[in-house]
PDB file of N, CA and C in Angstrom:
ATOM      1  N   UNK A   1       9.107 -18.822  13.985  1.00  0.00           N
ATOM      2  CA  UNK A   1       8.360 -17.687  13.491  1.00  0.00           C
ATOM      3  C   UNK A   1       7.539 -18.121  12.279  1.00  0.00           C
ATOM      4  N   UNK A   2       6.437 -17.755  11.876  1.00  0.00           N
ATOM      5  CA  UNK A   2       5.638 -18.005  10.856  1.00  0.00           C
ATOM      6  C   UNK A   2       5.528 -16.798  10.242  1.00  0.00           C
ATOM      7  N   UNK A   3       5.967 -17.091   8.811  1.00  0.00           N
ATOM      8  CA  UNK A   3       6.134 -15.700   8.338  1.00  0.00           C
ATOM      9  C   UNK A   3       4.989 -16.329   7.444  1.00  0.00           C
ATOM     10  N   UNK A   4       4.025 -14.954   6.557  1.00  0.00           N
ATOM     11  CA  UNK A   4       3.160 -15.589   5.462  1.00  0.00           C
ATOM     12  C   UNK A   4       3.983 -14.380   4.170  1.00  0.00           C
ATOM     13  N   UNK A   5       3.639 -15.615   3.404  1.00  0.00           N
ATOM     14  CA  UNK A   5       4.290 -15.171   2.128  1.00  0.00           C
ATOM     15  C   UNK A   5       2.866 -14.756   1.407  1.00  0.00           C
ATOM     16  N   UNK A   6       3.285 -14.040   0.116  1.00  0.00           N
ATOM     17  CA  UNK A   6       2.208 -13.061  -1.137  1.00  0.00           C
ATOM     18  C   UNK A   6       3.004 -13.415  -2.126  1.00  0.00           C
ATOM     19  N   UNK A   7       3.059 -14.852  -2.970  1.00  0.00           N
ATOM     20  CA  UNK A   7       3.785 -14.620  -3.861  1.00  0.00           C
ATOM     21  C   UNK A   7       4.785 -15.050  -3.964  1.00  0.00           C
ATOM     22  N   UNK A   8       5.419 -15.675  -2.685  1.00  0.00           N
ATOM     23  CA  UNK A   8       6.602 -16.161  -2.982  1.00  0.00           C
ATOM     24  C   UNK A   8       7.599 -15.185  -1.988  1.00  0.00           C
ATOM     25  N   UNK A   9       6.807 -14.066  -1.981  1.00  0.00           N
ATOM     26  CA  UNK A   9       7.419 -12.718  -1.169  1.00  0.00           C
ATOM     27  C   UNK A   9       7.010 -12.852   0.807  1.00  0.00           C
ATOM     28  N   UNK A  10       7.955 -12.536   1.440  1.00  0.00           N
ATOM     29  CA  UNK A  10       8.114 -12.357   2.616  1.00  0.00           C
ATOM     30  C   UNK A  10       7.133 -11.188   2.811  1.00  0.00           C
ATOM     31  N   UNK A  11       5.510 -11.468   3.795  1.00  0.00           N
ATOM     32  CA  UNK A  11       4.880  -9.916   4.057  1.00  0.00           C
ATOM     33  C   UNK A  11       5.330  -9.487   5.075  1.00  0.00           C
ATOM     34  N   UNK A  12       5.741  -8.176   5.467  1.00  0.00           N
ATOM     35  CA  UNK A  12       5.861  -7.721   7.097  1.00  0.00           C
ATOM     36  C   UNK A  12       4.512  -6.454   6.955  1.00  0.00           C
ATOM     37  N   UNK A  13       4.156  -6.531   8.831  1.00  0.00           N
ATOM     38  CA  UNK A  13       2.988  -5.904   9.184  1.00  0.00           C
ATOM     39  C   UNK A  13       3.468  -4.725  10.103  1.00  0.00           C
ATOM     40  N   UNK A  14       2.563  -3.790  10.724  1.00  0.00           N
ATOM     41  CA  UNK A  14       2.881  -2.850  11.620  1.00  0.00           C
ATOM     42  C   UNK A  14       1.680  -2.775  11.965  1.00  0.00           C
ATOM     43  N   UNK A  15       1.736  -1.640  12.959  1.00  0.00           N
ATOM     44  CA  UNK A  15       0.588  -1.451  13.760  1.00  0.00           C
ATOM     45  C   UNK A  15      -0.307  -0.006  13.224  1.00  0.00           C
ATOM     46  N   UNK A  16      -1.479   0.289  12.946  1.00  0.00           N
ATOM     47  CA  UNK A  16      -1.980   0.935  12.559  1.00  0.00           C
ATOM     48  C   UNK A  16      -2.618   1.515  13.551  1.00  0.00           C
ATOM     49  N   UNK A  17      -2.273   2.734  14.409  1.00  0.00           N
ATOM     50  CA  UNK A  17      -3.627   3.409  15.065  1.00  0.00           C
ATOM     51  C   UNK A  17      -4.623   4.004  14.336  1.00  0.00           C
ATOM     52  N   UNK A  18      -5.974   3.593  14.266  1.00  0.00           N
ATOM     53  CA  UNK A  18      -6.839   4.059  13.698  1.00  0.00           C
ATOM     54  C   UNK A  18      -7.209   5.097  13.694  1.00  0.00           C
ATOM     55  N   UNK A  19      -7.349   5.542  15.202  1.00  0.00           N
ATOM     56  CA  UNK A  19      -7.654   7.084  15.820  1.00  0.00           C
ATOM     57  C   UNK A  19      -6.933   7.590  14.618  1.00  0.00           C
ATOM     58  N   UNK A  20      -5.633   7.766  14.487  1.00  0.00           N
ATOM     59  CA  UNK A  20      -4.831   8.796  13.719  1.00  0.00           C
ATOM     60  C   UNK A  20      -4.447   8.360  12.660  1.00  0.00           C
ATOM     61  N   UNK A  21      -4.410   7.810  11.840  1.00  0.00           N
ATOM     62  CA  UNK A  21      -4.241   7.055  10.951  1.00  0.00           C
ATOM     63  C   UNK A  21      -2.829   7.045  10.462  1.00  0.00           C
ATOM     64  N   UNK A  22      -2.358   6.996  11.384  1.00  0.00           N
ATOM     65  CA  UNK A  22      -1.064   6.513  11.566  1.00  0.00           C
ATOM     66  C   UNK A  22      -0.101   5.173  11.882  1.00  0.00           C
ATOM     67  N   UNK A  23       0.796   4.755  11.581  1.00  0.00           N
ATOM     68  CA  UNK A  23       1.145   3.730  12.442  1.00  0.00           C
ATOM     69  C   UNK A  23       2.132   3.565  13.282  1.00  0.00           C
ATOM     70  N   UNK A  24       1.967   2.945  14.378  1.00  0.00           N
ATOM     71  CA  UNK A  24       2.968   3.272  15.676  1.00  0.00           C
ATOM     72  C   UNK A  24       4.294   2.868  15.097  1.00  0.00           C
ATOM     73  N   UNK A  25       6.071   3.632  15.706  1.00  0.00           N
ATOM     74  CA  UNK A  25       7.093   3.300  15.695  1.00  0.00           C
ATOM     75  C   UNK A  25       7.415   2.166  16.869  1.00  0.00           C
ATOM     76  N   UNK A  26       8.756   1.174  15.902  1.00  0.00           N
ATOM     77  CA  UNK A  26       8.658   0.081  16.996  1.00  0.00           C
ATOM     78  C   UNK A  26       7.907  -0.970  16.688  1.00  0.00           C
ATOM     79  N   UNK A  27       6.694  -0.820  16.175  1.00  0.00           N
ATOM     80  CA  UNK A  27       5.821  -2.152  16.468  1.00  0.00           C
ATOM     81  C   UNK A  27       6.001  -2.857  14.644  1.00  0.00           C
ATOM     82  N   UNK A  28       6.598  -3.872  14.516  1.00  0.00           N
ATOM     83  CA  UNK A  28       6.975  -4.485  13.065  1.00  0.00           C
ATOM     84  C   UNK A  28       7.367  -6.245  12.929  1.00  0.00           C
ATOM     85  N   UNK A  29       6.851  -6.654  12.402  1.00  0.00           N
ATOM     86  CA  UNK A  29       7.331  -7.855  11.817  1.00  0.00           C
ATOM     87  C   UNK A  29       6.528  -8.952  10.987  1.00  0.00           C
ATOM     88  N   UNK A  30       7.398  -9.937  10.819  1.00  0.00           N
ATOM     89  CA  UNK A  30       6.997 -10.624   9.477  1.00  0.00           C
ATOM     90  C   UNK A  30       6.030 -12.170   9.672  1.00  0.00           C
ATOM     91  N   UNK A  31       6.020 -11.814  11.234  1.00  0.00           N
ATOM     92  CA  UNK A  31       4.530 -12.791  11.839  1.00  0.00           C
ATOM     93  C   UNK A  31       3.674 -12.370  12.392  1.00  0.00           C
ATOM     94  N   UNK A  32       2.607 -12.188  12.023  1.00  0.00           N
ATOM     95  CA  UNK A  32       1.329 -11.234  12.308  1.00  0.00           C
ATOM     96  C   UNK A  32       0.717 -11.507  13.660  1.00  0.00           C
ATOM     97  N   UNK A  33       1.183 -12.778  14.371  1.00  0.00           N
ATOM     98  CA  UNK A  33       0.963 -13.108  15.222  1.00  0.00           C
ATOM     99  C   UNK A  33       1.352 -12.699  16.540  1.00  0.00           C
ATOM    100  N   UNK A  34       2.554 -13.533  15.903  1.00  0.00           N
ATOM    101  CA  UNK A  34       3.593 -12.017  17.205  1.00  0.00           C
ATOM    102  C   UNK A  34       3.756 -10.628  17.647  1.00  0.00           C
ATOM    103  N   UNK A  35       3.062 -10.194  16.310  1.00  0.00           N
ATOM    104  CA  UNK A  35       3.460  -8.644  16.534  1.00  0.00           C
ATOM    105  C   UNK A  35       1.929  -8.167  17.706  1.00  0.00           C
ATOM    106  N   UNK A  36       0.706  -9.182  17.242  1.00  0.00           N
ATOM    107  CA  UNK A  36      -0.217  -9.038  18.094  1.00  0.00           C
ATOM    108  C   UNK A  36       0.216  -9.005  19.203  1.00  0.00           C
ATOM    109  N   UNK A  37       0.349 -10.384  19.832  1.00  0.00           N
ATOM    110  CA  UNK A  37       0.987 -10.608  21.409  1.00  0.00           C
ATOM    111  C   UNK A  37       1.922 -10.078  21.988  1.00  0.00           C
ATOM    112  N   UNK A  38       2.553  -9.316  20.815  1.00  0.00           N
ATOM    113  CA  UNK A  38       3.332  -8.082  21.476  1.00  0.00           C
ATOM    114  C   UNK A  38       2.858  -7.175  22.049  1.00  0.00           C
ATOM    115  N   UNK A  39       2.069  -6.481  21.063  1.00  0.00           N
ATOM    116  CA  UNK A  39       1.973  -4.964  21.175  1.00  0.00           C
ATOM    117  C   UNK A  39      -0.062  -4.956  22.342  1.00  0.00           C
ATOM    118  N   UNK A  40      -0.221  -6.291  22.513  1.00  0.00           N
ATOM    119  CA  UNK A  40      -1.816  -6.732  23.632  1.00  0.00           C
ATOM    120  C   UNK A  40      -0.760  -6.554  24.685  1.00  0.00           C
ATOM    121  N   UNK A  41       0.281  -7.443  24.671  1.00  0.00           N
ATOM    122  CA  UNK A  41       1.021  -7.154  26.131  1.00  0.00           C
ATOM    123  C   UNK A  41       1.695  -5.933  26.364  1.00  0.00           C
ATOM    124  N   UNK A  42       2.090  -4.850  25.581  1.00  0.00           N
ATOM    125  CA  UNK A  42       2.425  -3.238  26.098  1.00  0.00           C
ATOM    126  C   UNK A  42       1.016  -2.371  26.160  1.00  0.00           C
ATOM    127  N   UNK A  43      -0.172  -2.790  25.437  1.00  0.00           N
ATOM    128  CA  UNK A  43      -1.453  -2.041  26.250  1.00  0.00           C
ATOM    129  C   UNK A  43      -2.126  -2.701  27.174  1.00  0.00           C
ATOM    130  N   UNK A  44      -1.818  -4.475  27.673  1.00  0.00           N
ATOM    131  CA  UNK A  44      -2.140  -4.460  29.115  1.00  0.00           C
ATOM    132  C   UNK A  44      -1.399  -3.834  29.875  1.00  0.00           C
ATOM    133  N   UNK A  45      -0.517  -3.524  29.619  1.00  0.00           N
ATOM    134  CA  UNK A  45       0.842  -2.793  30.689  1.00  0.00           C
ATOM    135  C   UNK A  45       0.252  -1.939  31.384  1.00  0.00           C
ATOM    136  N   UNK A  46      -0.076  -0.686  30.284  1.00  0.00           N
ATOM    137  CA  UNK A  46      -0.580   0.528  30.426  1.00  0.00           C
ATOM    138  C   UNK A  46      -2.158   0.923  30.730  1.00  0.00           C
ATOM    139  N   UNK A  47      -3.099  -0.048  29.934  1.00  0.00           N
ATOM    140  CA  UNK A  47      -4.578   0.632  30.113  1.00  0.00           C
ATOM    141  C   UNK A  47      -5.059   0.428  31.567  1.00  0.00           C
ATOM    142  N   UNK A  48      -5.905   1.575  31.745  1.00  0.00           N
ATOM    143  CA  UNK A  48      -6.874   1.035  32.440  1.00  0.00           C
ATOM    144  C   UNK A  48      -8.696   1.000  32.144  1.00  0.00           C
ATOM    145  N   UNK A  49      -8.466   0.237  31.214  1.00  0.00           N
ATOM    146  CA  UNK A  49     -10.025   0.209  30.474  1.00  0.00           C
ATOM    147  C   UNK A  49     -10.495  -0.687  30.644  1.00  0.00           C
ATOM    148  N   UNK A  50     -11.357  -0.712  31.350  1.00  0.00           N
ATOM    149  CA  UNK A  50     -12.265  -1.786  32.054  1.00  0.00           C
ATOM    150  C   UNK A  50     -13.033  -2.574  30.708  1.00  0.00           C
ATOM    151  N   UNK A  51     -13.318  -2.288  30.496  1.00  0.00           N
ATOM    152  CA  UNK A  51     -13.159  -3.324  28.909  1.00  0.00           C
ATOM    153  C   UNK A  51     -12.450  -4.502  28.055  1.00  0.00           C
ATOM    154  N   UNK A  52     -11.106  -3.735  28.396  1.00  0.00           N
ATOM    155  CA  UNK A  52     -10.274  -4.688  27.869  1.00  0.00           C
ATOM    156  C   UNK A  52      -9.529  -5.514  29.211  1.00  0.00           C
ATOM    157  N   UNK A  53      -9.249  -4.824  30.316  1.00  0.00           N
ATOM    158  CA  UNK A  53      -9.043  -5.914  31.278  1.00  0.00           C
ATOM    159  C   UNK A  53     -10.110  -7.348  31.257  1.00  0.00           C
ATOM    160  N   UNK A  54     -11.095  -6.520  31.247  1.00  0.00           N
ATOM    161  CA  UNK A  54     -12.079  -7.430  31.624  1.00  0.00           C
ATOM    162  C   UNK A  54     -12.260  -8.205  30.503  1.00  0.00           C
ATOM    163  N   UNK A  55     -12.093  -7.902  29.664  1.00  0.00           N
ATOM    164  CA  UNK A  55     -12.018  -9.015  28.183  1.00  0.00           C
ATOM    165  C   UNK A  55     -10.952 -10.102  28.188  1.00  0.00           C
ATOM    166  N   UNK A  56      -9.767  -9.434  28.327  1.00  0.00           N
ATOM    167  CA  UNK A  56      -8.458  -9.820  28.687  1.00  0.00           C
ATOM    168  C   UNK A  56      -8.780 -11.310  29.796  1.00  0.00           C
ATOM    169  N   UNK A  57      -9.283 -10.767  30.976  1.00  0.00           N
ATOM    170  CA  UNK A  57      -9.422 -12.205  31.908  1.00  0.00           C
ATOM    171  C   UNK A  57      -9.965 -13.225  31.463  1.00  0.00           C
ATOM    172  N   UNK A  58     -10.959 -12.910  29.969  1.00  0.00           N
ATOM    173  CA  UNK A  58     -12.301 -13.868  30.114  1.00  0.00           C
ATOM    174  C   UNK A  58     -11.697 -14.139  28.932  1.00  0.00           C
ATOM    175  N   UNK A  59     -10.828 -13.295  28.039  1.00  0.00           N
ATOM    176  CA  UNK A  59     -10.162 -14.436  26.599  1.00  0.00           C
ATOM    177  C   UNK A  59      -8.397 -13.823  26.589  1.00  0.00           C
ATOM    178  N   UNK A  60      -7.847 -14.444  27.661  1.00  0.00           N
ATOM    179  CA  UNK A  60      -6.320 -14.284  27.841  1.00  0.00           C
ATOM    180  C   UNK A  60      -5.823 -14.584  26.449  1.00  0.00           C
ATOM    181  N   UNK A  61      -6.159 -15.434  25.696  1.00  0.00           N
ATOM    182  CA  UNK A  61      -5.129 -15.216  24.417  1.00  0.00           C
ATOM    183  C   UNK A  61      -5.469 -14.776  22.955  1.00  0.00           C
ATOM    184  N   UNK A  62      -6.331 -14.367  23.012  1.00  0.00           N
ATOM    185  CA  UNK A  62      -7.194 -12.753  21.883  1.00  0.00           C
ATOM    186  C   UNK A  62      -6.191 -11.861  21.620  1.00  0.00           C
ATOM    187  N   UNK A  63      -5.600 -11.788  21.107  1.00  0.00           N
ATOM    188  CA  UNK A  63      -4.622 -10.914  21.146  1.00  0.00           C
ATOM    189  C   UNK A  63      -5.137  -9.727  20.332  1.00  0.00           C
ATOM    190  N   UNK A  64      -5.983 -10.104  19.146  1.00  0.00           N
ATOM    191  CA  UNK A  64      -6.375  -9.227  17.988  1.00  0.00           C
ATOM    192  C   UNK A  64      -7.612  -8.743  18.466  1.00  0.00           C
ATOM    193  N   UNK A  65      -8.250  -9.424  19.298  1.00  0.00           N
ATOM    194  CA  UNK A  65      -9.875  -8.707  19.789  1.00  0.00           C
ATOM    195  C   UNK A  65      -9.267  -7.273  20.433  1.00  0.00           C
ATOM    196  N   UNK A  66      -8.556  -7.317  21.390  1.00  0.00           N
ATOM    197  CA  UNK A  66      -7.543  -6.567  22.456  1.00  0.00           C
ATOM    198  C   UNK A  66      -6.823  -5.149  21.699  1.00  0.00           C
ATOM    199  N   UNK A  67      -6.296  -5.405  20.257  1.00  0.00           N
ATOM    200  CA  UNK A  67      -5.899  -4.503  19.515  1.00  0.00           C
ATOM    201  C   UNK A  67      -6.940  -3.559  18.773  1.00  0.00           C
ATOM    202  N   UNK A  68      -7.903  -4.245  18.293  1.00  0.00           N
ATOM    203  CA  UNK A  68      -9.014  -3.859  18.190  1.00  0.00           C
ATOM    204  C   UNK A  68      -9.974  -3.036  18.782  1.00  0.00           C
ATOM    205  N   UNK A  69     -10.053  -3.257  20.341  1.00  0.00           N
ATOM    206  CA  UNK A  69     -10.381  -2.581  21.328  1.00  0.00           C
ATOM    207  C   UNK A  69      -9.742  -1.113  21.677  1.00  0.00           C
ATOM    208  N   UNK A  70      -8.600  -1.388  21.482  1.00  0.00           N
ATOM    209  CA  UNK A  70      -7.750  -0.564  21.315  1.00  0.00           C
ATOM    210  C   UNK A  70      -7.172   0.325  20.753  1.00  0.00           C
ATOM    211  N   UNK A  71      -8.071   0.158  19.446  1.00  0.00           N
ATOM    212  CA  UNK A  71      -8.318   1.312  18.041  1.00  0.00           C
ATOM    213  C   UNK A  71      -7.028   1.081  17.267  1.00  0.00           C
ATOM    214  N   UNK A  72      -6.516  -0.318  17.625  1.00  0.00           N
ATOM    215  CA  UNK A  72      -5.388  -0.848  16.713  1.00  0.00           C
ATOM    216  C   UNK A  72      -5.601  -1.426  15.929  1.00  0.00           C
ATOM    217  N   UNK A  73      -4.475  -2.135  14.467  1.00  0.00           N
ATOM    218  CA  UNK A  73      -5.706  -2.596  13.618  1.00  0.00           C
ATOM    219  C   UNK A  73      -3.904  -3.119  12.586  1.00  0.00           C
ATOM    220  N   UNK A  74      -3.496  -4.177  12.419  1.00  0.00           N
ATOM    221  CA  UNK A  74      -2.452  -4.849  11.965  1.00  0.00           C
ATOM    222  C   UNK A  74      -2.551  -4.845  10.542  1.00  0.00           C
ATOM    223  N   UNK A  75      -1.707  -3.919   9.913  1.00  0.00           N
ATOM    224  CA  UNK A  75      -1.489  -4.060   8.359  1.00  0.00           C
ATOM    225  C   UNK A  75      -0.113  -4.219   7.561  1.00  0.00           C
ATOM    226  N   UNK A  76      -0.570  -4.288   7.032  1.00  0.00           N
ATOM    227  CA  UNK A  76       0.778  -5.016   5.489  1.00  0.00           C
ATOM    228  C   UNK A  76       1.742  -3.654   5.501  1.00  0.00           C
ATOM    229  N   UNK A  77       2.783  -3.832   5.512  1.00  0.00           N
ATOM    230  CA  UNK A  77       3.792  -2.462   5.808  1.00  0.00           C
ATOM    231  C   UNK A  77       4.861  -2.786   4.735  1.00  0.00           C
ATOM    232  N   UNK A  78       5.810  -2.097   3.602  1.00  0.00           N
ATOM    233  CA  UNK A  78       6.750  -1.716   2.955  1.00  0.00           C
ATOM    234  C   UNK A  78       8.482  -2.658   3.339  1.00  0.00           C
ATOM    235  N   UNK A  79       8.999  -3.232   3.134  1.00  0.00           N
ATOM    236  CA  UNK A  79      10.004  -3.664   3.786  1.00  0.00           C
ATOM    237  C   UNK A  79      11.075  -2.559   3.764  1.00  0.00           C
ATOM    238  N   UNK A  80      10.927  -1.891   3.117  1.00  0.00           N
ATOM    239  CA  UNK A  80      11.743  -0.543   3.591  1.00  0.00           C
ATOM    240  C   UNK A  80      11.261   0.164   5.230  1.00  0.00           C
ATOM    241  N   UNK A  81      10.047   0.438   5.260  1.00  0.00           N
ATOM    242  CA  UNK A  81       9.602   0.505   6.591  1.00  0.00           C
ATOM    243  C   UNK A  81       9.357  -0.169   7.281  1.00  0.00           C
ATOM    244  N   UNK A  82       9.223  -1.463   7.537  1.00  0.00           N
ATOM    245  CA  UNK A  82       9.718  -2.445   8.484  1.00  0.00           C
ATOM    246  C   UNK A  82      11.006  -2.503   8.859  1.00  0.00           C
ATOM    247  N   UNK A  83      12.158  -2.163   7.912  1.00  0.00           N
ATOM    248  CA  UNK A  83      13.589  -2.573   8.539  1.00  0.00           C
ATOM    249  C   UNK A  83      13.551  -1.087   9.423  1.00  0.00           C
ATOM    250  N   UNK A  84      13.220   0.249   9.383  1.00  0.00           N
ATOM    251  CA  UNK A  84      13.217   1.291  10.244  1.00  0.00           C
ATOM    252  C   UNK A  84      12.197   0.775  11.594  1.00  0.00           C
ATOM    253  N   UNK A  85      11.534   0.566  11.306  1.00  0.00           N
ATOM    254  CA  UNK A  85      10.439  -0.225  12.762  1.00  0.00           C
ATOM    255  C   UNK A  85      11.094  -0.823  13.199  1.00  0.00           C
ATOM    256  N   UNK A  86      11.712  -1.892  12.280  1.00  0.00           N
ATOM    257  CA  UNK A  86      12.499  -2.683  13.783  1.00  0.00           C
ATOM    258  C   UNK A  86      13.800  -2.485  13.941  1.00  0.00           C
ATOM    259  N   UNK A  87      14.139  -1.108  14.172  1.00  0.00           N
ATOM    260  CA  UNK A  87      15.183  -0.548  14.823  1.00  0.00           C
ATOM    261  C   UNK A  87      15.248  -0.430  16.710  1.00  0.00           C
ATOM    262  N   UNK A  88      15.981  -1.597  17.522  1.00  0.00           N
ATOM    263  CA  UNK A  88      15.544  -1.592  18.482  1.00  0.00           C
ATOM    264  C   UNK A  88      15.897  -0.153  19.577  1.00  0.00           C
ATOM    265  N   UNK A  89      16.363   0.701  19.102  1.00  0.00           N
ATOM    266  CA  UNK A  89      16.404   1.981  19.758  1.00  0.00           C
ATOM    267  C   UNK A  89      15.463   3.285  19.521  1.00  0.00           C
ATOM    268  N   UNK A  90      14.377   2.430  18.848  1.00  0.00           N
ATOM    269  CA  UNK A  90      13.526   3.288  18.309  1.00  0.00           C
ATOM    270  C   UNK A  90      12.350   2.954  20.069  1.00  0.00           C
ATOM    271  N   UNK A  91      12.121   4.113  20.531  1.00  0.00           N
ATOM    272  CA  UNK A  91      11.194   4.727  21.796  1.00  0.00           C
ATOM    273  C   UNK A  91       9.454   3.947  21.269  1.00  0.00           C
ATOM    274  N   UNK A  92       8.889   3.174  21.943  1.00  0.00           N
ATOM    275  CA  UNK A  92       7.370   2.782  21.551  1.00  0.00           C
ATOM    276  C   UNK A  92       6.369   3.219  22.444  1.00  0.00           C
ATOM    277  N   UNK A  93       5.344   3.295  22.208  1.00  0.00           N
ATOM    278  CA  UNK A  93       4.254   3.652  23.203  1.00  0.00           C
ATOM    279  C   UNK A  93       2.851   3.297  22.798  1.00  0.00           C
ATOM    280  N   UNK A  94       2.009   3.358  23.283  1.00  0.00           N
ATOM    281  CA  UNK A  94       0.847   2.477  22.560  1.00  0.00           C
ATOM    282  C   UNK A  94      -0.455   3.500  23.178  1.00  0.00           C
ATOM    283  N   UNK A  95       0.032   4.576  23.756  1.00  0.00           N
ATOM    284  CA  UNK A  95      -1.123   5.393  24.352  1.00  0.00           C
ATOM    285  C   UNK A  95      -0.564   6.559  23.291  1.00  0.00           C
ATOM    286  N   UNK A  96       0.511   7.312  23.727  1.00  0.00           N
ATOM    287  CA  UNK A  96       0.561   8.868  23.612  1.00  0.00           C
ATOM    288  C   UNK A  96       0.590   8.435  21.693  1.00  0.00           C
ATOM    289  N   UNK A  97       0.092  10.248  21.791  1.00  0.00           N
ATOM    290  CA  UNK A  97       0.164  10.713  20.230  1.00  0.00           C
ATOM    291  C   UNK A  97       1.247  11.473  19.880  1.00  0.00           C
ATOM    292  N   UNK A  98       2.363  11.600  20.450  1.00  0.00           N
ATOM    293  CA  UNK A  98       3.517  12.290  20.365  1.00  0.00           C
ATOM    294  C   UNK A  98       4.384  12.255  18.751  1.00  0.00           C
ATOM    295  N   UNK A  99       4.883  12.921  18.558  1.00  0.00           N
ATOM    296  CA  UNK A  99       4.720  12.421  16.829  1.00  0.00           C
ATOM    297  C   UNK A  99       6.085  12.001  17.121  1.00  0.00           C
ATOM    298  N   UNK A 100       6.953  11.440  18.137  1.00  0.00           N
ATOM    299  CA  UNK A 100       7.799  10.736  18.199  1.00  0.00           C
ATOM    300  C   UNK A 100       7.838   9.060  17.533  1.00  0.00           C
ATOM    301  N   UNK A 101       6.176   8.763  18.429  1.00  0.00           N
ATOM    302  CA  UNK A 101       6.099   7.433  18.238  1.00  0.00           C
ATOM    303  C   UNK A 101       4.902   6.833  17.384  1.00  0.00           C
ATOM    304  N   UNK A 102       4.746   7.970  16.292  1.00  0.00           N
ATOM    305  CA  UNK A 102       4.050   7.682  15.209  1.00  0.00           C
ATOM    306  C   UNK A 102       4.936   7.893  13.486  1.00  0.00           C
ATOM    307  N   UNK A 103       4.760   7.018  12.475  1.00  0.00           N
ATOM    308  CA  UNK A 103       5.493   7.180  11.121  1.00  0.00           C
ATOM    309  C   UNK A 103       5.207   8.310  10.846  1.00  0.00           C
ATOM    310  N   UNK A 104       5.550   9.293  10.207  1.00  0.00           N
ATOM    311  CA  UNK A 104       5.511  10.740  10.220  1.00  0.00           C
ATOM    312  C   UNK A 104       4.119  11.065   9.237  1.00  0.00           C
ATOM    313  N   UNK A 105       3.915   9.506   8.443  1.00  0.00           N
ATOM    314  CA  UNK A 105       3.108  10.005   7.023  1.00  0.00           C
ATOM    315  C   UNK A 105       1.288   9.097   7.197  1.00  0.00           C
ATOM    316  N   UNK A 106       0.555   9.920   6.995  1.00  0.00           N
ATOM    317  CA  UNK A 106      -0.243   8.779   6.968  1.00  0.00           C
ATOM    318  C   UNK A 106      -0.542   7.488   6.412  1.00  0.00           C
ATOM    319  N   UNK A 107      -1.541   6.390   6.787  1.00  0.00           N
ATOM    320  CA  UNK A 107      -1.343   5.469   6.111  1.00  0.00           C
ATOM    321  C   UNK A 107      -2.118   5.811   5.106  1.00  0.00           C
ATOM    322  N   UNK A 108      -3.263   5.653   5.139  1.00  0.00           N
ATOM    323  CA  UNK A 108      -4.295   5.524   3.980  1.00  0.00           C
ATOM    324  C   UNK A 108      -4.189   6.964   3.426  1.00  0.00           C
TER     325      UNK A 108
END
């Protein structure tokens, strides 16, 4: 895992839907990388947006173009709210707006 440090300090990230300015439950950790190639592979799961498939074929390992597309957008998150994100019984989703699977508070 490649974690990047601020300081000497461990950063962890989450997922930011832009649409709502919220950030998704579930999606957390302390390599920015991974959490990409995570959360590109639960909205190839689901979309069908000819956009991003079609992006997807022509740059399979973009992970951040893909999130992007996706009105997702990877930011610096609280380690208090990272250890609740990565609670693995916590429900994820990467489409619905259900306020299940969004942090209750906004970000910005």
């Amino acid at each position: 895992m490649r974690r990047m440090l601020f300081g000497g300090k461990i950063m962890y990230y989450g997922i930011l839907d832009q649409d709502l300015n919220q950030l998704r439950m579930g999606f957390a950790s302390a390599d920015p990388s991974e959490l990409a190639s995570n959360v590109a592979f639960h909205i190839l799961e689901v979309t069908d947006d000819p956009d991003i498939l079609a992006y997807h074929k022509q740059y399979p390992n973009d992970y951040d173009t893909i999130l992007t597309m996706h009105g997702f957008e990877i930011v610096p998150i609280a380690k208090d709210v990272y250890d609740i994100m990565s609670d693995e019984n916590i429900e994820t989703a990467v489409v619905s707006a259900e306020p299940k699977y969004l942090w209750p508070e906004q970000y910005r």
